[in-house]
N, C-alpha and C. Protein backbone atom coordinates (compact mmCIF):
# COMPACT_ATOMS: atom_id res chain seq x y z
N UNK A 1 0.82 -1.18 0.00
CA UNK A 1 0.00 0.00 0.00
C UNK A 1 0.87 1.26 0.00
N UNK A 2 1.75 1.39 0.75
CA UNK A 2 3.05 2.60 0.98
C UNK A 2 3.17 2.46 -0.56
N UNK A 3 3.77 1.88 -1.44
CA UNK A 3 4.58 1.61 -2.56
C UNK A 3 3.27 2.73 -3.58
N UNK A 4 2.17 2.49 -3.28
CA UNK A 4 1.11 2.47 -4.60
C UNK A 4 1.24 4.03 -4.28
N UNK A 5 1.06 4.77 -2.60
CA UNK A 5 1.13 5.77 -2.19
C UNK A 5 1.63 6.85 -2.94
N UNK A 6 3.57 6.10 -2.82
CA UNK A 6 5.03 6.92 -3.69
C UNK A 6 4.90 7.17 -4.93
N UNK A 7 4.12 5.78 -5.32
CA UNK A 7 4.00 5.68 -6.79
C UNK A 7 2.94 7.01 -7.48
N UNK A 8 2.07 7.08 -7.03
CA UNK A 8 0.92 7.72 -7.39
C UNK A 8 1.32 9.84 -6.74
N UNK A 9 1.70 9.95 -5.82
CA UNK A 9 2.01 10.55 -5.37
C UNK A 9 3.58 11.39 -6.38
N UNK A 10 4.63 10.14 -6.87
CA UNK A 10 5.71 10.35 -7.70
C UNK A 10 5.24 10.82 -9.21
N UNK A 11 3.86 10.52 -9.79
CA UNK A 11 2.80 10.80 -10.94
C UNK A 11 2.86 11.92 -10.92
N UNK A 12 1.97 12.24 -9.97
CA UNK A 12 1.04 13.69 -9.83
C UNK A 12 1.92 14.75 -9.46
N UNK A 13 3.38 14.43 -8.97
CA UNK A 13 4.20 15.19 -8.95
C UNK A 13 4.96 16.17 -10.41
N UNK A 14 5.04 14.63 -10.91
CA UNK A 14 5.88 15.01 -12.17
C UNK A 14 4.63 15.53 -13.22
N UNK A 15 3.41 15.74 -13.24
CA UNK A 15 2.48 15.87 -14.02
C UNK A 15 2.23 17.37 -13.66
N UNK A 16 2.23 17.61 -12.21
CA UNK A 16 2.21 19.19 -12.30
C UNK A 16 3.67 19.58 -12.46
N UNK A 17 4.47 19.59 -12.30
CA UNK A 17 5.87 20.35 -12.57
C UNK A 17 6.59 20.10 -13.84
N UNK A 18 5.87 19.55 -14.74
CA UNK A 18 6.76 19.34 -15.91
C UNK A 18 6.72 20.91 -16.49
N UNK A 19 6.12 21.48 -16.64
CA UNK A 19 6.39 23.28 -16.58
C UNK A 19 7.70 23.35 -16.11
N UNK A 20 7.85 23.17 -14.70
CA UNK A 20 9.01 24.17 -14.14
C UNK A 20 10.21 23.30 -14.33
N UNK A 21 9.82 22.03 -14.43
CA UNK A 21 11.07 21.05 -14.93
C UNK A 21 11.87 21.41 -16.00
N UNK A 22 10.95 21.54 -17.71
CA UNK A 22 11.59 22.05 -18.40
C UNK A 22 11.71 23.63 -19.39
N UNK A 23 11.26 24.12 -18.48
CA UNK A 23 11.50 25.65 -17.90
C UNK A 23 12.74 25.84 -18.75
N UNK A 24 12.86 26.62 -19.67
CA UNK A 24 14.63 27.06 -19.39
C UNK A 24 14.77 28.82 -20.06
N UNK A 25 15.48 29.34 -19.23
CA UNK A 25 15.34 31.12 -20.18
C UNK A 25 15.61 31.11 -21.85
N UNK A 26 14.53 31.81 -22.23
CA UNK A 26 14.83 31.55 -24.02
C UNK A 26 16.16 32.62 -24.33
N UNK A 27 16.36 32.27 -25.41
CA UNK A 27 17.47 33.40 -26.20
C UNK A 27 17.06 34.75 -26.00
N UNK A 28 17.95 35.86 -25.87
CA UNK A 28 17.28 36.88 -26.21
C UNK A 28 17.43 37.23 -27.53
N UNK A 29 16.31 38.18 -28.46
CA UNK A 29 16.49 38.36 -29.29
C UNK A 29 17.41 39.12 -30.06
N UNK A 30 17.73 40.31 -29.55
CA UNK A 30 18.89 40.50 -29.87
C UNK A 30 20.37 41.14 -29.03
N UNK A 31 20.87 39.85 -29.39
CA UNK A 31 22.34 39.64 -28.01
C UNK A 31 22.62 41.25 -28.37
N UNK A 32 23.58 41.31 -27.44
CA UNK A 32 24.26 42.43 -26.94
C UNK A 32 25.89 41.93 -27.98
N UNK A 33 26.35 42.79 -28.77
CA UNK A 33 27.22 42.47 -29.69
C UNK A 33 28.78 43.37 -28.71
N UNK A 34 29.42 42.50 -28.94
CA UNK A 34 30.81 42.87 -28.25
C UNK A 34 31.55 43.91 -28.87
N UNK A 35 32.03 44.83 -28.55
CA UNK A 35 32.45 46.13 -28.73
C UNK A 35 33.98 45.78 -29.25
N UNK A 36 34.52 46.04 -30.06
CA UNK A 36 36.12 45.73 -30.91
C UNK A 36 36.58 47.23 -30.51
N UNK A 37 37.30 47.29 -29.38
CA UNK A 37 38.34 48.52 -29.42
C UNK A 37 39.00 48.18 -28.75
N UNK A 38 39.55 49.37 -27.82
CA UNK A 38 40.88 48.98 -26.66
C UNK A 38 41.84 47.98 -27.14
N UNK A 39 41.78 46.70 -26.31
CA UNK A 39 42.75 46.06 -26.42
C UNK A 39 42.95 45.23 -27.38
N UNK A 40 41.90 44.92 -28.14
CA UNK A 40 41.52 44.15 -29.37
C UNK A 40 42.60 45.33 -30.22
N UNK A 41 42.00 46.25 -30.65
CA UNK A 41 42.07 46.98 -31.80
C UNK A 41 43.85 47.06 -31.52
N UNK A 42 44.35 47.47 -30.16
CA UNK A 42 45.88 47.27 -30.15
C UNK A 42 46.77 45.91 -30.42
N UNK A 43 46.35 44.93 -30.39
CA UNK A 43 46.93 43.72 -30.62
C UNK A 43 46.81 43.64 -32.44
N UNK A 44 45.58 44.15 -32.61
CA UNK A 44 45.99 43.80 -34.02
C UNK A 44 46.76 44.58 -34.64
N UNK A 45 46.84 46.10 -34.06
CA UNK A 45 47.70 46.78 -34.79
C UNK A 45 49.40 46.51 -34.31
N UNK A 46 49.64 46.01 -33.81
CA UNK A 46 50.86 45.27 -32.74
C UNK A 46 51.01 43.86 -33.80
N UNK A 47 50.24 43.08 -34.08
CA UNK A 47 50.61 42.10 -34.98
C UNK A 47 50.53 42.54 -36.81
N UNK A 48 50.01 43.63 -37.28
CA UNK A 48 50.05 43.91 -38.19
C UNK A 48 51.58 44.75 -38.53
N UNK A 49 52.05 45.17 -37.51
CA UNK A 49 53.40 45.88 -37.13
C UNK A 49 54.28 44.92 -37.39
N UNK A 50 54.46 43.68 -36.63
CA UNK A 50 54.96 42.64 -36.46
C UNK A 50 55.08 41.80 -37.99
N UNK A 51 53.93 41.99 -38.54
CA UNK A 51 54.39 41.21 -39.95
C UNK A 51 55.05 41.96 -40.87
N UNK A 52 54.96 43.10 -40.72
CA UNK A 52 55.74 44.21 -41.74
C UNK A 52 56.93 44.15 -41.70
N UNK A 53 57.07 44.20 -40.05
CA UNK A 53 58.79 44.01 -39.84
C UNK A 53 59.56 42.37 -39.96
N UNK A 54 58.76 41.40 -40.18
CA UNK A 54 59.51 40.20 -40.66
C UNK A 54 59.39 40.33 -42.25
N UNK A 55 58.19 41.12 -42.89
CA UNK A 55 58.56 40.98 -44.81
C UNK A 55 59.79 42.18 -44.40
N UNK A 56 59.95 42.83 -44.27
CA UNK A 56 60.94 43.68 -44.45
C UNK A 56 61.92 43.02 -44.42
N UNK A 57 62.24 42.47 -43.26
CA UNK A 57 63.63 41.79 -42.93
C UNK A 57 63.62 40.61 -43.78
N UNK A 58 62.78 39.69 -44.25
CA UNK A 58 63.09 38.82 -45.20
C UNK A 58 63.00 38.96 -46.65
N UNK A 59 62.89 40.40 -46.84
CA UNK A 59 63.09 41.40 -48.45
C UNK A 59 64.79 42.02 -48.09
N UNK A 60 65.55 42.11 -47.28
CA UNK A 60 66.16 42.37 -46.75
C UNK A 60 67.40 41.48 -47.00
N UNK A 61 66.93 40.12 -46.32
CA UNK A 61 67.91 38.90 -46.30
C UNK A 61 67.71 38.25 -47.71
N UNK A 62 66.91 38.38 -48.35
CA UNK A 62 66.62 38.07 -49.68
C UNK A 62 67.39 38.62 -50.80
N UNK A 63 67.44 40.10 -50.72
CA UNK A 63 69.06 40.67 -51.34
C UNK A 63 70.15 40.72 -51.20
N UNK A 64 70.49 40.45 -50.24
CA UNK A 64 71.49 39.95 -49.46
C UNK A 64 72.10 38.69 -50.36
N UNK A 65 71.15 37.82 -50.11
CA UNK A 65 71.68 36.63 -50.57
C UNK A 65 71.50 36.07 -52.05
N UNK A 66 71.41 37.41 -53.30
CA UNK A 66 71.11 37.19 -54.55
C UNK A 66 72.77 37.33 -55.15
N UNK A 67 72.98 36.42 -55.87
CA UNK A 67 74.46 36.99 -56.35
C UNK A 67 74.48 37.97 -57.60
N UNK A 68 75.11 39.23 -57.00
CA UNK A 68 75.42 40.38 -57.66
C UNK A 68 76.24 39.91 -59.22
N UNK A 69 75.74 40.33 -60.33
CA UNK A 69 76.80 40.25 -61.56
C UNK A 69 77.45 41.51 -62.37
C-alpha cells in the first residue's frame, strides 16, 4: 500500500511540474554584440606591425643573398 502511495504521489508530482522542470530562459532576441576597441584593436595593430617588420627583414635577407653580376 506505501509503494502504490510513492508511486501515485511520484505521478502527480511530475504531471504538475513538468512546466518548471523544463522551464529554461529563451534566447534573447537581440544579443548584446561585443564592442572591438581597446585592447583588441591594439593587438591587431601590434601584430600587423609585427608582420611588416619580418617581410621587411626577409626582403632584406633576400638581397642579401642574390648573387650580384
Amino acid at each position: 500500500m506505501k509503494s502504490l502511495i510513492y508511486f501515485s504521489l511520484a505521478i502527480v508530482f511530475t504531471l504538475l511540474f513538468t512546466t518548471i522542470l523544463f522551464a529554461q530562459p529563451s534566447a534573447p532576441m537581440n544579443p548584446t554584440q561585443a564592442p572591438i576597441d581597446g585592447g583588441l584593436s591594439l593587438l591587431a595593430a601590434a601584430g600587423g606591425g609585427y608582420a611588416i617588420k619580418k617581410l621587411r627583414d626577409r626582403r632584406k635577407r633576400l638581397m642579401e643573398e642574390e648573387p650580384k653580376f
